[in-house]
Protein backbone atom coordinates (compact mmCIF):
# COMPACT_ATOMS: atom_id res chain seq x y z
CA UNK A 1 -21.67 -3.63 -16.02
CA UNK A 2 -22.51 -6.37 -12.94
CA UNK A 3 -20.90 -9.05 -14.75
CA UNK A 4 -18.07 -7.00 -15.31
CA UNK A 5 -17.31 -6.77 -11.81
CA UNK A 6 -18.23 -9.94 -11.17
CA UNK A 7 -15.73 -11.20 -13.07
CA UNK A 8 -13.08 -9.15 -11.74
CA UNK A 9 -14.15 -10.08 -7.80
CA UNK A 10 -13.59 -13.62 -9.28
CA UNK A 11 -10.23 -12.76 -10.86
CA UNK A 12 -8.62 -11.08 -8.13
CA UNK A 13 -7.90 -13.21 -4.87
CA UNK A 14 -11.07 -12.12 -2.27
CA UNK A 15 -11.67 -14.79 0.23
CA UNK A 16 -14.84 -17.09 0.22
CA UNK A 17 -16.11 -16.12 2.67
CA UNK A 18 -16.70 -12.59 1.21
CA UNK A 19 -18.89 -13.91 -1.79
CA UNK A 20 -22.44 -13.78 0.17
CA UNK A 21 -21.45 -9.94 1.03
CA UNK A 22 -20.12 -9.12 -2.36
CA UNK A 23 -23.28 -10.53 -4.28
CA UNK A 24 -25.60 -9.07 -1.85
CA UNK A 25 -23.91 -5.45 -2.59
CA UNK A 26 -24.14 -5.86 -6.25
CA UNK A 27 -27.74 -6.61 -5.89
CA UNK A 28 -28.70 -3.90 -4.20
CA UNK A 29 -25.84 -0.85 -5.11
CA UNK A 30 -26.57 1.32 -8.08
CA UNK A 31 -24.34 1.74 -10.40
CA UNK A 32 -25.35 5.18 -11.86
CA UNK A 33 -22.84 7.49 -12.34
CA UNK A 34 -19.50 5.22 -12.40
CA UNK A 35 -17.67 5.97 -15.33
CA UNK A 36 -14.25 6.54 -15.11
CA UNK A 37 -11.30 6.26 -12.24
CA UNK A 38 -10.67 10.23 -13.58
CA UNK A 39 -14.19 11.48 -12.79
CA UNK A 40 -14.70 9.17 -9.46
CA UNK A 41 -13.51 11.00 -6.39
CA UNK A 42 -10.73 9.43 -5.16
CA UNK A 43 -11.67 10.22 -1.15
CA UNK A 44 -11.53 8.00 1.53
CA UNK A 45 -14.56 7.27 3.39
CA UNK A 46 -15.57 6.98 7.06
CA UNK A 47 -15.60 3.51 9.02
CA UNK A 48 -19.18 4.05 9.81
CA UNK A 49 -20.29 4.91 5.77
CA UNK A 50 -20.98 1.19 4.75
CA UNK A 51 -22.79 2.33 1.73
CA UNK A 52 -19.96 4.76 0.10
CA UNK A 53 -17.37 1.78 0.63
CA UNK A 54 -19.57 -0.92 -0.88
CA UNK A 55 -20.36 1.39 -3.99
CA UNK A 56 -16.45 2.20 -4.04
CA UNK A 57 -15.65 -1.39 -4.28
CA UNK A 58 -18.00 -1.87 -6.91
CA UNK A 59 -16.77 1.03 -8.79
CA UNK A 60 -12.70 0.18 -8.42
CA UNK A 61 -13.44 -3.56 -9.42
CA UNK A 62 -14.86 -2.33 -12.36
CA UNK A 63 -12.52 0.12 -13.31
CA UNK A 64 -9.90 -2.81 -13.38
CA UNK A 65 -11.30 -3.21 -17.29
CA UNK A 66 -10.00 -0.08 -18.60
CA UNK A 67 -6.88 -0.24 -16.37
CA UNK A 68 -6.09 -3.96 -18.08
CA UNK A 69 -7.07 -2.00 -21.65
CA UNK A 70 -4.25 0.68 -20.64
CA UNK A 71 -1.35 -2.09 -19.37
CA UNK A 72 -1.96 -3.80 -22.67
CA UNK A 73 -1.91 -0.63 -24.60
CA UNK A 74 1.31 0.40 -23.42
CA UNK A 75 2.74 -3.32 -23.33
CA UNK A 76 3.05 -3.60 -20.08
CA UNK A 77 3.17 -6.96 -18.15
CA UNK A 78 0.34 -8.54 -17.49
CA UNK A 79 1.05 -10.19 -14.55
CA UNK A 80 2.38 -6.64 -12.67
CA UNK A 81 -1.27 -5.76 -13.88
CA UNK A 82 -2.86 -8.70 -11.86
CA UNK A 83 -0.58 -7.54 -8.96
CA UNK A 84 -1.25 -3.97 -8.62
CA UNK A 85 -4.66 -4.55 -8.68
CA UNK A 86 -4.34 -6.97 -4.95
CA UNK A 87 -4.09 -3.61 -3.78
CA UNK A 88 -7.94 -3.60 -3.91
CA UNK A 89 -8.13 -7.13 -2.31
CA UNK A 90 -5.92 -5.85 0.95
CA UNK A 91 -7.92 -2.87 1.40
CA UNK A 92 -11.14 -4.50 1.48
CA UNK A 93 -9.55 -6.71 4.03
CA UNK A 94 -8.56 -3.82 6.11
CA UNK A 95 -12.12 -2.42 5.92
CA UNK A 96 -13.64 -5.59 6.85
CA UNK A 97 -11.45 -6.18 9.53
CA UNK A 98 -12.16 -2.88 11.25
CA UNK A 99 -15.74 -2.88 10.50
CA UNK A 100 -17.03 -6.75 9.67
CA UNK A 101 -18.54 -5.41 6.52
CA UNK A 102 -17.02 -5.70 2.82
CA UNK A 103 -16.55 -2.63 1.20
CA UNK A 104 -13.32 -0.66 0.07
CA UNK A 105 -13.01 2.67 2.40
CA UNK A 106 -8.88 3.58 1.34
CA UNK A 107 -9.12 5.56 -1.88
CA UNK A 108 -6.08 7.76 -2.15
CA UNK A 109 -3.86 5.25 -2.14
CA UNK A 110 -5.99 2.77 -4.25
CA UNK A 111 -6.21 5.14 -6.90
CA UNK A 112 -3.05 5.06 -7.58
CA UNK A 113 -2.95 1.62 -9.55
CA UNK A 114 -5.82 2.24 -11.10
CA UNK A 115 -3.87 5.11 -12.84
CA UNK A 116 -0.52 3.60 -13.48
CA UNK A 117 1.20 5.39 -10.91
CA UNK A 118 1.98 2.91 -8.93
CA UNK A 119 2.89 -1.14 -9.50
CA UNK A 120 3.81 -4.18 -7.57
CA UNK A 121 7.03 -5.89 -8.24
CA UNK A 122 7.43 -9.19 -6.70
CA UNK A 123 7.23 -8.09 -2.74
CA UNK A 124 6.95 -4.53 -2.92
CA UNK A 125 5.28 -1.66 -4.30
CA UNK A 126 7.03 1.24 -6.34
CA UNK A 127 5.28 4.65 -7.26
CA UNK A 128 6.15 7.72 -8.92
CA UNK A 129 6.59 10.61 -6.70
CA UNK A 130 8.88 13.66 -6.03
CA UNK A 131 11.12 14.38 -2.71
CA UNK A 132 9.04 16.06 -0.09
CA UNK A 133 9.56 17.04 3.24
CA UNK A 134 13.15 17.66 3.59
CA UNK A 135 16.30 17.85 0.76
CA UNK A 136 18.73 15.37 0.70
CA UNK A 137 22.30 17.24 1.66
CA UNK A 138 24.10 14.02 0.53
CA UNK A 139 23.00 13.85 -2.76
CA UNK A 140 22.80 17.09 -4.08
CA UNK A 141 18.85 16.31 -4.14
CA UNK A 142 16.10 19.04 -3.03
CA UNK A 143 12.61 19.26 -2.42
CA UNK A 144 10.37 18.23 -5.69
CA UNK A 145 13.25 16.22 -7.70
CA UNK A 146 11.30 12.92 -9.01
CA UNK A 147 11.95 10.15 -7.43
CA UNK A 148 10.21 6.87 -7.14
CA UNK A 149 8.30 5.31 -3.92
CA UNK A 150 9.05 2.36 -2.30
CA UNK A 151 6.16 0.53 -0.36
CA UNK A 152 5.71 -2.51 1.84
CA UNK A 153 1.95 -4.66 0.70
CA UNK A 154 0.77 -6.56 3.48
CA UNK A 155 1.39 -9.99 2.46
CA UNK A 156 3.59 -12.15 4.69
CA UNK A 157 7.25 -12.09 5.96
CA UNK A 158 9.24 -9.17 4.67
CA UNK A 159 12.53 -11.15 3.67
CA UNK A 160 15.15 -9.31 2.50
CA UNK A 161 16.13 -11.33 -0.70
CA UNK A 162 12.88 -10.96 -1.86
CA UNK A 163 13.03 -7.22 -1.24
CA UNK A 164 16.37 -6.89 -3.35
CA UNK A 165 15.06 -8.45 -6.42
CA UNK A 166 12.06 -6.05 -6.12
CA UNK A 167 14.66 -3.15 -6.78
CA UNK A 168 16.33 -4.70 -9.12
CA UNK A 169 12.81 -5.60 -10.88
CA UNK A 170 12.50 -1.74 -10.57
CA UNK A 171 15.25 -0.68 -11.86
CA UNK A 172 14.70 -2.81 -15.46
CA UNK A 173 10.80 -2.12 -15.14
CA UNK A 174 11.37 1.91 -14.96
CA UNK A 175 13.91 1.92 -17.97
CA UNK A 176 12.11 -0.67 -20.19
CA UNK A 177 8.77 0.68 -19.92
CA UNK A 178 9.03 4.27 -18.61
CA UNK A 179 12.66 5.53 -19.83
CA UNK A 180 11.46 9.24 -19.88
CA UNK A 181 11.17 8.80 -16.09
CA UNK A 182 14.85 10.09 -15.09
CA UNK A 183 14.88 9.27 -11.00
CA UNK A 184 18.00 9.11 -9.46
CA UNK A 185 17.37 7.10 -5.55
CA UNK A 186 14.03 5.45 -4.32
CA UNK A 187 12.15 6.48 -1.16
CA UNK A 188 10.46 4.89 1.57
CA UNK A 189 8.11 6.62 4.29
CA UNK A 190 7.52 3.72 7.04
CA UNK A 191 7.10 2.89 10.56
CA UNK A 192 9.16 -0.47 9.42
CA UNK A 193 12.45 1.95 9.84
CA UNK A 194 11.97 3.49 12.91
CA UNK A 195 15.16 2.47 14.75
CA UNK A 196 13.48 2.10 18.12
CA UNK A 197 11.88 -1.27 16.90
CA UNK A 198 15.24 -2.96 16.71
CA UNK A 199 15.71 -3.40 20.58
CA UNK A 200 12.45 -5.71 20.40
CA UNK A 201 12.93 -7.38 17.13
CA UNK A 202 16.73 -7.84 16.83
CA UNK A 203 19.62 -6.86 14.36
CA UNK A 204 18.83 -9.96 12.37
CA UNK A 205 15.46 -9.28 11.89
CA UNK A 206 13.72 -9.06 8.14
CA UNK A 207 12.54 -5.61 9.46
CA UNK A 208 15.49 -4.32 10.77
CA UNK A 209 17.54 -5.88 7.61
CA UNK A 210 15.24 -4.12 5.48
CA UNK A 211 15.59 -0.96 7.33
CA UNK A 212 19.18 -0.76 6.97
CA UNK A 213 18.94 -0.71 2.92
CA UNK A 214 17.56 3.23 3.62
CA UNK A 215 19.61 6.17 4.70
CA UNK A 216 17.21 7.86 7.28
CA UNK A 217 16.72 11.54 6.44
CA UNK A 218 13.26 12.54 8.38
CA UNK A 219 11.96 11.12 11.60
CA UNK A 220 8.06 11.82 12.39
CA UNK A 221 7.44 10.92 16.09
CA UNK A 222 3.78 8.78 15.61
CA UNK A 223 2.10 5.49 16.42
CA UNK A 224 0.85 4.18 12.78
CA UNK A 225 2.04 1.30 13.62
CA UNK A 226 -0.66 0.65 15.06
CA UNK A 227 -2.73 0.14 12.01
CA UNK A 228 -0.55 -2.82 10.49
CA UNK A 229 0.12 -4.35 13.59
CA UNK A 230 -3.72 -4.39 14.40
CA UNK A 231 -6.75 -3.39 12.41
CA UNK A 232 -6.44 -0.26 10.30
CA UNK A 233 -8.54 1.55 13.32
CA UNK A 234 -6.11 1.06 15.71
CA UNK A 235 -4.96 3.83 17.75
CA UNK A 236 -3.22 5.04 21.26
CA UNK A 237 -6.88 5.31 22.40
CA UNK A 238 -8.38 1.73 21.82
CA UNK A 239 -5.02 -0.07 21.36
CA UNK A 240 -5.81 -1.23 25.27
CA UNK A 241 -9.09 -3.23 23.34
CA UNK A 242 -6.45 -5.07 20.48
CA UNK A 243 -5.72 -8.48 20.69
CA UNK A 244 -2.12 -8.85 19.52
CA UNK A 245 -0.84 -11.17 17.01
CA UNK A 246 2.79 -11.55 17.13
CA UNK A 247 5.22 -10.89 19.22
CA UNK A 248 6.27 -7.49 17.48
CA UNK A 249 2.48 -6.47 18.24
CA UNK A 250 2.72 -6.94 21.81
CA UNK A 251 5.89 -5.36 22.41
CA UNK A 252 4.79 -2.38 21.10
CA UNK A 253 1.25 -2.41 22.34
CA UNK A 254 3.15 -2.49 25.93
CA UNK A 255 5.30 -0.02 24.66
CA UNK A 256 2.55 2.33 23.63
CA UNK A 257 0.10 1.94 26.75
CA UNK A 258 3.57 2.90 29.03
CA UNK A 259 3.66 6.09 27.29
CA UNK A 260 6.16 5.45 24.58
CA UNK A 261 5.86 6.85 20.71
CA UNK A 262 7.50 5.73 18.02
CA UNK A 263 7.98 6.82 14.31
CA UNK A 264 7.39 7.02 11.03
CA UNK A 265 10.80 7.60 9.10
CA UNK A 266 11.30 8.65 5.63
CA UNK A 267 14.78 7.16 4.05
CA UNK A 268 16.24 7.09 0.82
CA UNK A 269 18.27 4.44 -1.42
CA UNK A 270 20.19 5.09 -4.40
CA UNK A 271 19.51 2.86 -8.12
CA UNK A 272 21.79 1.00 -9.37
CA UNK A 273 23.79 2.31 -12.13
CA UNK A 274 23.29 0.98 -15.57
C-alpha cells in the first residue's frame, strides 16, 4: 500500500521541498481502514487537525489507483486523468500554506475527481451538477435541471483563449464520453464575476473578460476572495495580518479593511449547438 502512494506523490507534481514531510507521514500514519473513496468520509478537516489531513492525503493519493483503473475502464483520456488528479496537489498547497504542514484538509471538493464527477480540461474544471439557488427566467430552466459546473484551478493567468478552448474541450468531452448526460448551459459560482472588481482591474482584464462569457443570475454579498487572493484562511478578521501579492490583492485588501464587501456571483453560459 506505501509504495502505492509513493508512487503516486511521485507522479503527480508536489514540490521538493514537500518530500521530507511526505516520507515522514508515511512512516508514521497508519493505514488501517482505507479502502475505498466510497467508504472514506469525504469531510473537511480543521486547520489545527494535522493528523486527519496527513492520513487524508495518504488515503486520496492512494485512491488515485482505482480512479486510473476506472478512466481506463471507461476509455477515458489519460491525460484528463493526470489532470484531475492536480486537484490533490493544489489543495495540499493550500493546507500548507495556511498551516506550514503537508497534509490535504479540502475533501468535498477533492472527492469529486476521485469519483468522476468532475475533470480538468486544459485551464478549467467542469463538473456535473444541477441548477440551484435560483431558476433561470431566460431559458426556460428551473431549479434541479442538470447542468454542468464550470471552475477556475489555481494555476496561473486566467487568459481568455485558453478558457474558450476549455468549453469547447467540454462540449466534445461530454458528448464523446458521457452522451447520456443531456445539459443544456454551464454554470459558474465565483468571486472572479463579481462586477465590483472591474473598477480595480479594468475592462481588459483576463478576469473581467472571463466574467463577461456568464450571464449573472445570483449575487451573494461575501469576501471569499479572500481565500485565493491570500491563504485559504484568510478572512475580514486577519486579512489586516496578509501580505498581498498582486496588485488585485491589495486593492481589495484596502477595500475590505474600509468596510467594503464584495461577492460571490453565480452566472450561466449556454453550449454550443452541435
Amino acid at each position: 500500500m506505501k509504495k502505492v502512494i509513493e508512487k503516486w506523490y511521485r507522479t503527480l507534481p508536489f514540490p521538493k521541498e514537500y518530500d521530507e514531510a511526505f516520507y515522514a507521514i508515511l512512516e508514521r500514519t497508519s493505514l488501517t481502514g482505507i479502502g475505498r473513496v466510497e467508504d472514506y468520509p469525504a469531510t473537511n478537516c480543521p486547520w489545527d487537525d494535522i493528523a486527519t489531513a496527513e492520513r487524508n492525503l495518504l488515503a486520496y493519493l492512494w485512491f488515485c489507483e482505482e480512479t486510473e483503473r476506472r478512466y481506463a475502464e471507461k476509455g477515458l483520456p489519460h491525460e484528463v486523468f493526470l489532470a484531475s488528479m492536480n486537484d490533490i496537489v493544489r489543495w495540499s498547497d493550500k493546507f500548507y500554506q495556511a498551516t506550514g504542514k503537508l497534509g490535504l484538509g479540502e475533501l468535498s471538493w477533492t472527492v469529486l475527481s476521485q469519483k468522476l464527477q468532475l475533470f480538468e480540461l486544459g485551464r478549467l474544471q467542469f463538473n456535473f451538477t444541477k441548477l440551484t439557488t435560483c431558476p433561470i427566467p431566460a431559458l426556460g430552466a428551473e431549479i434541479g435541471e442538470p447542468c454542468i459546473g464550470a471552475h477556475i484551478p489555481a494555476g496561473g493567468p486566467l487568459k481568455i483563449e485558453e478558457a474558450l478552448a476549455s468549453f469547447r474541450a467540454a462540449d466534445e468531452f461530454f458528448a464523446k464520453y458521457f452522451p447520456e448526460y443531456s445539459y443544456r448551459f454551464y454554470t459558474c459560482y465565483s468571486w472572479l464575476l463579481d462586477p465590483d472588481l472591474v473598477p480595480i482591474i479594468g475592462e481588459a482584464s483576463n478576469i473581467a473578460r472571463f466574467a463577461a462569457l456568464f450571464t449573472p443570475i445570483y449575487s451573494l454579498p461575501c469576501n471569499n476572495c479572500l481565500r485565493y487572493l491570500f491563504t485559504y484562511d484568510t478572512d475580514e478578521h486577519n486579512v489586516a495580518s496578509k501580505t498581498p501579492t498582486s496588485r488585485l490583492s491589495a486593492a481589495v485588501k484596502e477595500n475590505v479593511l474600509a468596510g467594503k464587501t464584495f461577492h460571490s456571483v453565480l452566472g450561466y453560459r449556454l453550449k454550443e449547438s452541435r
